[in-house]
N, C-alpha and C. Protein backbone atom coordinates (compact mmCIF):
# COMPACT_ATOMS: atom_id res chain seq x y z
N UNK A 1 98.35 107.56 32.50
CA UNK A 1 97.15 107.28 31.74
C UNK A 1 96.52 108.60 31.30
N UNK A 2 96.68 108.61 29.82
CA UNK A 2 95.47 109.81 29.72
C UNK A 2 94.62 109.40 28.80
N UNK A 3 92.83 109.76 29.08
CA UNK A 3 92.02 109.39 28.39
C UNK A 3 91.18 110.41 27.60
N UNK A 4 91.41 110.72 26.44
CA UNK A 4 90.67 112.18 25.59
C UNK A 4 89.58 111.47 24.54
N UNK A 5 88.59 112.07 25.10
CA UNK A 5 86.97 111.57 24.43
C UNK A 5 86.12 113.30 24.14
N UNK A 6 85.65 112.56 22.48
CA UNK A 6 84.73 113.49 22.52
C UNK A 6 83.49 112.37 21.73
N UNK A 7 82.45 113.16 22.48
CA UNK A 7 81.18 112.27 22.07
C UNK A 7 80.18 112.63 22.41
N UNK A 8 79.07 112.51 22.20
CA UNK A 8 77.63 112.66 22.62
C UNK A 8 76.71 112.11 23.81
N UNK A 9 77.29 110.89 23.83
CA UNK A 9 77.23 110.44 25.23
C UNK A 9 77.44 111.09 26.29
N UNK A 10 76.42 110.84 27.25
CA UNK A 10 76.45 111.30 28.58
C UNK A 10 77.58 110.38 29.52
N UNK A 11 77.93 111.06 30.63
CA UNK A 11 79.13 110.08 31.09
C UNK A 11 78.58 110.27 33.16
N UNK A 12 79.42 109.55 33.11
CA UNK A 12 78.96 109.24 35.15
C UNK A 12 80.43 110.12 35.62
N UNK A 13 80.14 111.62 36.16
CA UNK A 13 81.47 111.62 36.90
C UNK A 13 82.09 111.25 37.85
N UNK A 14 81.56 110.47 39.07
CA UNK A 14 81.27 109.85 39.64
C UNK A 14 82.33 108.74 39.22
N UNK A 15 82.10 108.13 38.72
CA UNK A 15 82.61 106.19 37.67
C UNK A 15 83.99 107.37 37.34
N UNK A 16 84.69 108.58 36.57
CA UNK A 16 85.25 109.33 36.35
C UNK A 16 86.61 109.34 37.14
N UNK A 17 85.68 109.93 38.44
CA UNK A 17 86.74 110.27 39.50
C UNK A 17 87.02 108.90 40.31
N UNK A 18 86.05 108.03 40.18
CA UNK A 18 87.10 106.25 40.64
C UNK A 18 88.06 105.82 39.85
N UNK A 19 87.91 106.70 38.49
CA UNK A 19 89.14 105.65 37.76
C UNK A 19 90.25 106.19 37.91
N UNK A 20 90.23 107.71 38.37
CA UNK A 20 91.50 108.70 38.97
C UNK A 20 91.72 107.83 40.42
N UNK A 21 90.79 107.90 41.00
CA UNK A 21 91.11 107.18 42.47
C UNK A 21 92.34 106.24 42.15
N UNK A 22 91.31 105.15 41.65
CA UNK A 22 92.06 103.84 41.26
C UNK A 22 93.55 103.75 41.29
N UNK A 23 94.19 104.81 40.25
CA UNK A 23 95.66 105.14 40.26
C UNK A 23 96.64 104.64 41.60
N UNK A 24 95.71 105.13 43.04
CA UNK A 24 96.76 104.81 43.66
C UNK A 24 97.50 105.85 44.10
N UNK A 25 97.20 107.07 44.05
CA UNK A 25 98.07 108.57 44.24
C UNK A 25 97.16 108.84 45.17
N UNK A 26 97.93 110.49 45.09
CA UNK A 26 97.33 111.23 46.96
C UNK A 26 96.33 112.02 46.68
N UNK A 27 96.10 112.43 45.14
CA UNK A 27 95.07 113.51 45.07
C UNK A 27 94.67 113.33 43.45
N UNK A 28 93.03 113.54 43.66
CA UNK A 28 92.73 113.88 42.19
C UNK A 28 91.83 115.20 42.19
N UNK A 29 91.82 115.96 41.16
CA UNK A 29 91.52 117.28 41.38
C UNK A 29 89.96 117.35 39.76
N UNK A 30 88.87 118.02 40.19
CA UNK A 30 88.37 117.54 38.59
C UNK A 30 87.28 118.65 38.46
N UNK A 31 86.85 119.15 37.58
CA UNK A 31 86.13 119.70 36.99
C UNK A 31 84.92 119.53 36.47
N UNK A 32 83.72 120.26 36.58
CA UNK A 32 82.18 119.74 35.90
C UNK A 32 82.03 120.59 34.61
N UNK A 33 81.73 120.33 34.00
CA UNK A 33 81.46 121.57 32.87
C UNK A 33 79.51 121.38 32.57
N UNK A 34 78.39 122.15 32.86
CA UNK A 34 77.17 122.21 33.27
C UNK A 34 76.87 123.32 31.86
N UNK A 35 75.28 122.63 31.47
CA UNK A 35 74.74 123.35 30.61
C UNK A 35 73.86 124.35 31.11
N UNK A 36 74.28 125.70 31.29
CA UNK A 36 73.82 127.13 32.00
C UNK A 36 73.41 128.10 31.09
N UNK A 37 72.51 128.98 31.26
CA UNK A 37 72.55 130.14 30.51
C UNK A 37 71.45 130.96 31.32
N UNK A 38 71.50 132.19 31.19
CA UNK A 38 70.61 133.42 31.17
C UNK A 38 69.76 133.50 30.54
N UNK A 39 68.80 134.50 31.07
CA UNK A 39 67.49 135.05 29.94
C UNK A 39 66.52 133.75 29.60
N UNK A 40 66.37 134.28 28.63
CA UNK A 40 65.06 133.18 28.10
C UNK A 40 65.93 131.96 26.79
N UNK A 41 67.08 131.58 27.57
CA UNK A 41 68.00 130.18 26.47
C UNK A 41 67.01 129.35 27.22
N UNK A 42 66.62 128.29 26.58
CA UNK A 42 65.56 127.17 26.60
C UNK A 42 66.87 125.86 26.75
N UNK A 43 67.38 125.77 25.56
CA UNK A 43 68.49 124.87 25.58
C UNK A 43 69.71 125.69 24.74
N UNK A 44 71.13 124.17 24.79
CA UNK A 44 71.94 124.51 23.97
C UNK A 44 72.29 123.40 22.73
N UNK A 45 73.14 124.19 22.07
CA UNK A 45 73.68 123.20 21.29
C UNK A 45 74.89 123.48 20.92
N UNK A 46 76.23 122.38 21.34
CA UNK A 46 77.27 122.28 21.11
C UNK A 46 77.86 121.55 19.93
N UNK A 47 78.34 122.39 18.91
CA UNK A 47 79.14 122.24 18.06
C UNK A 47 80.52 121.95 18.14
N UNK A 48 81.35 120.97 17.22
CA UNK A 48 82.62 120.93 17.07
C UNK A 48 83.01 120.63 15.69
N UNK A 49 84.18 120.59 15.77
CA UNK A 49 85.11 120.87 14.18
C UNK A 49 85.60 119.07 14.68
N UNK A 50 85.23 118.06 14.35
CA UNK A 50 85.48 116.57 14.39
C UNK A 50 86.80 116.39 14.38
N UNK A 51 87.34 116.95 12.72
CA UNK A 51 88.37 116.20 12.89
C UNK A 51 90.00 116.74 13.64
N UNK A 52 89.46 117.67 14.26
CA UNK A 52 90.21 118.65 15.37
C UNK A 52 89.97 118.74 16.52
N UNK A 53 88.76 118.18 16.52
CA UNK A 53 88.72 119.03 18.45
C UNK A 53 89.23 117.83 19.45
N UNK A 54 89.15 116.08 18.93
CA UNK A 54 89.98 114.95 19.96
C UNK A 54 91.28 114.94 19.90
N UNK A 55 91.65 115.66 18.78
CA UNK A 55 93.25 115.71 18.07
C UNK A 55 94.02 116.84 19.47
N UNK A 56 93.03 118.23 19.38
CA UNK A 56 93.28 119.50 20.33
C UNK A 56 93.35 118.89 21.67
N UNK A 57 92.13 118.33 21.96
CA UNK A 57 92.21 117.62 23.70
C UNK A 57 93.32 117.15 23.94
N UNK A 58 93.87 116.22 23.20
CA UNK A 58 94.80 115.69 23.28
C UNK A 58 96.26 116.01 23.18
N UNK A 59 96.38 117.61 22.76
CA UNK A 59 97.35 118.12 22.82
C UNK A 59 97.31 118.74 24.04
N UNK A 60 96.40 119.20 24.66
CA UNK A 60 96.43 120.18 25.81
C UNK A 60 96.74 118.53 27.05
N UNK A 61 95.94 117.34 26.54
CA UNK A 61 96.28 116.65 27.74
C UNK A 61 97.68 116.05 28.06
N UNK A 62 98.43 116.56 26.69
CA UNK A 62 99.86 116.34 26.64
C UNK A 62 100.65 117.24 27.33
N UNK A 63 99.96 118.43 27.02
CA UNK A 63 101.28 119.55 27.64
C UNK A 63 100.77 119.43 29.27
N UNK A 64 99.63 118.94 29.35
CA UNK A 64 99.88 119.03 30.87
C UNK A 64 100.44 118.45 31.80
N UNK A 65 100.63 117.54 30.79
CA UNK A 65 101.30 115.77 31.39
C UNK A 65 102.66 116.07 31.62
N UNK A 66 103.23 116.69 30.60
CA UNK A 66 104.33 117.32 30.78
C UNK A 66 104.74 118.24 32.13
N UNK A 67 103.90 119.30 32.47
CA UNK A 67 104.29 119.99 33.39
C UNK A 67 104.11 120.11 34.51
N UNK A 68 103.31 118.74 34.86
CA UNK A 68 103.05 118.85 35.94
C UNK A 68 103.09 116.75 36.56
N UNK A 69 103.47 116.40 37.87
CA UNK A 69 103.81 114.54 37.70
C UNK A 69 102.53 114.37 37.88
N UNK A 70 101.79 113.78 36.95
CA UNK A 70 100.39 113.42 36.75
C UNK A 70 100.53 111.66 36.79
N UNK A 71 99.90 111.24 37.28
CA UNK A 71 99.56 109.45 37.25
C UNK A 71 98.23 110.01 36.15
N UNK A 72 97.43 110.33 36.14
CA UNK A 72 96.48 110.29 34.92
C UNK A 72 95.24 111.23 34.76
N UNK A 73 94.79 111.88 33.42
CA UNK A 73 94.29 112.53 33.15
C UNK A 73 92.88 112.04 32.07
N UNK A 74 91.79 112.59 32.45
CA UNK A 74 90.92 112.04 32.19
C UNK A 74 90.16 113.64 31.45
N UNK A 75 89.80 113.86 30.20
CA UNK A 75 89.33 114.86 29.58
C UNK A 75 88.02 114.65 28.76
N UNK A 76 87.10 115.18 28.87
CA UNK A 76 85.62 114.68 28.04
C UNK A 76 84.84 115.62 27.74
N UNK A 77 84.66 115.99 26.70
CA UNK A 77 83.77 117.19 25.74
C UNK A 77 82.93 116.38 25.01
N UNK A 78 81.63 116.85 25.55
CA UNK A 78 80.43 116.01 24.95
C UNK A 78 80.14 117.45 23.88
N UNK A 79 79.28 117.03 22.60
CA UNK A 79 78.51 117.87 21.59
C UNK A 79 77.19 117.65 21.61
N UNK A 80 76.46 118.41 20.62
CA UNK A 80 75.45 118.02 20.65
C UNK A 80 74.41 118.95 21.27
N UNK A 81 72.81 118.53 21.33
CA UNK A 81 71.80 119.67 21.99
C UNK A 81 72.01 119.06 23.38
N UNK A 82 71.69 120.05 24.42
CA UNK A 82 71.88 120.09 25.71
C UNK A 82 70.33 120.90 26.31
N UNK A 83 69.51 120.21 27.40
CA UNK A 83 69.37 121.31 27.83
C UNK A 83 69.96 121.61 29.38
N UNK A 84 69.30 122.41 29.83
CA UNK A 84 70.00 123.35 31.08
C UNK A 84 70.22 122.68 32.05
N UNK A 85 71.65 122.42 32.77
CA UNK A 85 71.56 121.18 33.71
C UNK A 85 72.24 119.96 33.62
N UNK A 86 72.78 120.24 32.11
CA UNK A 86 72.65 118.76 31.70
C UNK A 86 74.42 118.59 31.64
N UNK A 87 75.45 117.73 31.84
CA UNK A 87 76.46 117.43 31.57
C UNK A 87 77.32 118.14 30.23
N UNK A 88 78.44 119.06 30.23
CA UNK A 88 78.90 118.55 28.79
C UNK A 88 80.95 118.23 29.22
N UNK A 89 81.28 118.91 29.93
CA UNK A 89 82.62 118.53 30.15
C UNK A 89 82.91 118.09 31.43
N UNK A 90 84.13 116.98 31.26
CA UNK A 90 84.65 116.58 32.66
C UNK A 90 85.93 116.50 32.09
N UNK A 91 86.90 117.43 33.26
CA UNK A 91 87.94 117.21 34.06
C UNK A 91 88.63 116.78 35.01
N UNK A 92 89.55 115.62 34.71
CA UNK A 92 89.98 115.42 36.22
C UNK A 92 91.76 114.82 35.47
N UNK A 93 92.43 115.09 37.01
CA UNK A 93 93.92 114.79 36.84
C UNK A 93 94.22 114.30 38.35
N UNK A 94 94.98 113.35 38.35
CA UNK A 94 95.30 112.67 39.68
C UNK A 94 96.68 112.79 39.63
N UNK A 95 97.48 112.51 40.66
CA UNK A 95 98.77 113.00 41.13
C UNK A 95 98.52 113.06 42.67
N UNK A 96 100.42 112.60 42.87
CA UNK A 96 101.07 112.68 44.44
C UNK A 96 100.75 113.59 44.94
N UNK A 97 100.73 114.95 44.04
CA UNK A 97 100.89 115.94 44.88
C UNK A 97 99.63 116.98 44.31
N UNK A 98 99.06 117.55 46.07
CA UNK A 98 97.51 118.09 45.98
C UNK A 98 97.60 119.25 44.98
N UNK A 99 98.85 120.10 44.67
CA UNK A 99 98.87 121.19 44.02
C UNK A 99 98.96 121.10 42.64
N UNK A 100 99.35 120.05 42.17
CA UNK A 100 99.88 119.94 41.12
C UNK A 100 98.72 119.30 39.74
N UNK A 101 97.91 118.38 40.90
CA UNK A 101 96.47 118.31 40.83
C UNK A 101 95.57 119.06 40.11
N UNK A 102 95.68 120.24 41.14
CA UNK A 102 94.82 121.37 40.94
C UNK A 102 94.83 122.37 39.44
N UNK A 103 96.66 122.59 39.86
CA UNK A 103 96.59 123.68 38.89
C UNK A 103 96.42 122.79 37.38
N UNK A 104 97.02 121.53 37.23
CA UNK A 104 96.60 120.79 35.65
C UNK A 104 95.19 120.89 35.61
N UNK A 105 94.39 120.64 36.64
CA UNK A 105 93.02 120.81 36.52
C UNK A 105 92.68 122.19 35.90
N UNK A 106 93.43 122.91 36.56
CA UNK A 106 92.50 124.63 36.17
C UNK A 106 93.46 124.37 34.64
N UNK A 107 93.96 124.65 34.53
CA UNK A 107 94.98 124.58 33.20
C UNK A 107 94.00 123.67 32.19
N UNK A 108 94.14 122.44 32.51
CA UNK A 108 93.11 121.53 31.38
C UNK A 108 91.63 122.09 31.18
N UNK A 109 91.36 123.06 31.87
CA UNK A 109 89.70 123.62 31.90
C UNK A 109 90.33 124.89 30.76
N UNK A 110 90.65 125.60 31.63
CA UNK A 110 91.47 126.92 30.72
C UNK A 110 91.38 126.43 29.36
N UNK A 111 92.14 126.04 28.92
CA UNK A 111 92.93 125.53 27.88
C UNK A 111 91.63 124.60 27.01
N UNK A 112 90.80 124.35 27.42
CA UNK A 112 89.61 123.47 26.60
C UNK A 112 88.67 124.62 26.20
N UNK A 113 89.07 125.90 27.25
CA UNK A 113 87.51 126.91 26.95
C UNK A 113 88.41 127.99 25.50
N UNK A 114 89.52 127.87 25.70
CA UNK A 114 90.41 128.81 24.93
C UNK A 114 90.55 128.27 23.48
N UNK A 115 91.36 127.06 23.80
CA UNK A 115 91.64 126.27 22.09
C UNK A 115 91.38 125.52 21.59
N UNK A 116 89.90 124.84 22.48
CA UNK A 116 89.04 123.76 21.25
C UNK A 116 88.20 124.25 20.81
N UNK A 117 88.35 123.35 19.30
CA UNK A 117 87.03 123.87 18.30
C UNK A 117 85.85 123.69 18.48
N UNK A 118 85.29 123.89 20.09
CA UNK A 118 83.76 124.05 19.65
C UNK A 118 83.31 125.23 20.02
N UNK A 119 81.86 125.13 19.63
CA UNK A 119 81.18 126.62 19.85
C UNK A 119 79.41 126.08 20.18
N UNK A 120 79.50 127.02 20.39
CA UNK A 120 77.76 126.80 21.79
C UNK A 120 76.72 127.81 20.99
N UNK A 121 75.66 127.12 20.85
CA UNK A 121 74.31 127.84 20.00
C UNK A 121 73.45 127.88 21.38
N UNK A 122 73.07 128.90 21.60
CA UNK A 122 71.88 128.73 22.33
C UNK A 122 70.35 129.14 21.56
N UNK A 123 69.49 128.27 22.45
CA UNK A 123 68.23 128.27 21.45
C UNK A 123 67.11 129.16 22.49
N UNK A 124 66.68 130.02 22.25
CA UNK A 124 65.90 130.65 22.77
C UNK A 124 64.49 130.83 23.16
N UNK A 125 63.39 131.28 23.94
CA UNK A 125 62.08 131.55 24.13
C UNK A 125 61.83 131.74 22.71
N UNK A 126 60.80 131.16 22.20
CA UNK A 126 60.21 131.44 20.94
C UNK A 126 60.80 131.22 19.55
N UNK A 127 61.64 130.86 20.00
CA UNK A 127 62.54 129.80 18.43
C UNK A 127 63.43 130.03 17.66
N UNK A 128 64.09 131.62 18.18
CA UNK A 128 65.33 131.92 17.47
C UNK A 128 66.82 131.36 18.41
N UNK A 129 67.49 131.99 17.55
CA UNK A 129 68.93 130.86 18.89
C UNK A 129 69.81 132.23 18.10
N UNK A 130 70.93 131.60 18.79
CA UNK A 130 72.01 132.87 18.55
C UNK A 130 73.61 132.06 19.03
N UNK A 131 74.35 132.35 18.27
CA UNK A 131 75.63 131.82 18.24
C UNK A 131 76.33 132.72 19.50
N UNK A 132 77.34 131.89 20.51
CA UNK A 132 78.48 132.57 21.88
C UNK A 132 79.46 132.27 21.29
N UNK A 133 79.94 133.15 21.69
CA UNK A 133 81.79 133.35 21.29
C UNK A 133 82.33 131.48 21.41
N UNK A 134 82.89 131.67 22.89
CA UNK A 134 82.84 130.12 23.84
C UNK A 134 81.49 130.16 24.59
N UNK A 135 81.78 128.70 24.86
CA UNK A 135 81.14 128.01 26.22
C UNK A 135 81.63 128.90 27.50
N UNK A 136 80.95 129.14 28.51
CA UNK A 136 81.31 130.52 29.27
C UNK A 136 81.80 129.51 30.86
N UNK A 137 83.22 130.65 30.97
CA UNK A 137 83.56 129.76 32.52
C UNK A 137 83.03 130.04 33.71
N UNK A 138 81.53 130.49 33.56
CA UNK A 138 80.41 130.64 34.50
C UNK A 138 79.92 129.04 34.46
N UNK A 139 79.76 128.49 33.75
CA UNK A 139 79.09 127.00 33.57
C UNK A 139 80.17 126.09 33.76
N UNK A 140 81.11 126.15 34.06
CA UNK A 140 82.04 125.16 34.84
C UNK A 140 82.44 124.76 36.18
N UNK A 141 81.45 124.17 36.63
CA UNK A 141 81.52 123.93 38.09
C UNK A 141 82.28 122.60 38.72
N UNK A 142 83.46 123.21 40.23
CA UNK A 142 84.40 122.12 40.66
C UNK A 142 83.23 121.00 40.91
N UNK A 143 83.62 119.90 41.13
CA UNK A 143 82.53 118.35 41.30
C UNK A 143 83.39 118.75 42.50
């Protein structure tokens, strides 16, 4: 099973990691992705390229499927304004085996901060904002 969502909606990771449970395997391994920043960022706002970035998820949730025996992968990039705190990615991959788990997990995180099309505005104290390279893998925290 793999499930690749992008949307605005907020999601339960929680409800997430039962539907990895569910599978029936020995291990699910998963990822938080958290709206963080420094200084005086107030909020964010996550941008994406639409008709590319569920197309991209979905390639990375392929090659992982591939390399590693996955029962199922669950990938979710929310857009949109955020503020600090607030949800935007979940990772998770279930599988027999605890290692194999893991590393698709770090791999499917990797691989979402590297080659999807979005990009992160942060909005600042007093009303200017300023464009980040990526979303930073300081704000990705294991659940």
């Amino acid at each position: 099973m793999i499930d690749v969502r992008v949307q605005s909606a907020d999601f339960d990771p929680g409800r997430q990691l039962e539907r990895l449970r569910e599978l029936g395997r020995g291990a699910v391994a998963s990822l938080l992705g958290i709206a963080e920043a420094d200084g005086d960022v107030t909020s964010i706002v996550v941008e994406h390229y639409a008709a590319m970035a569920r197309v991209e998820l979905g390639r990375i949730a392929d090659e992982a499927q591939g390399r590693w025996p996955l029962s199922g992968i669950i990938l979710i990039h929310r857009h949109g304004s955020f503020g600090l705190g607030d949800r935007i990615l979940f990772v998770g991959a279930a599988s027999s085996d605890h290692q194999a788990a893991a590393e698709a997990c770090a791999y499917l995180a990797r691989s979402v901060r590297e080659r999807a099309p979005f990009w992160r505005k942060e909005r600042l104290a007093g009303g200017t904002s300023r464009w980040t390279e990526r979303l930073p893998s300081a704000a990705r925290q294991p659940v």
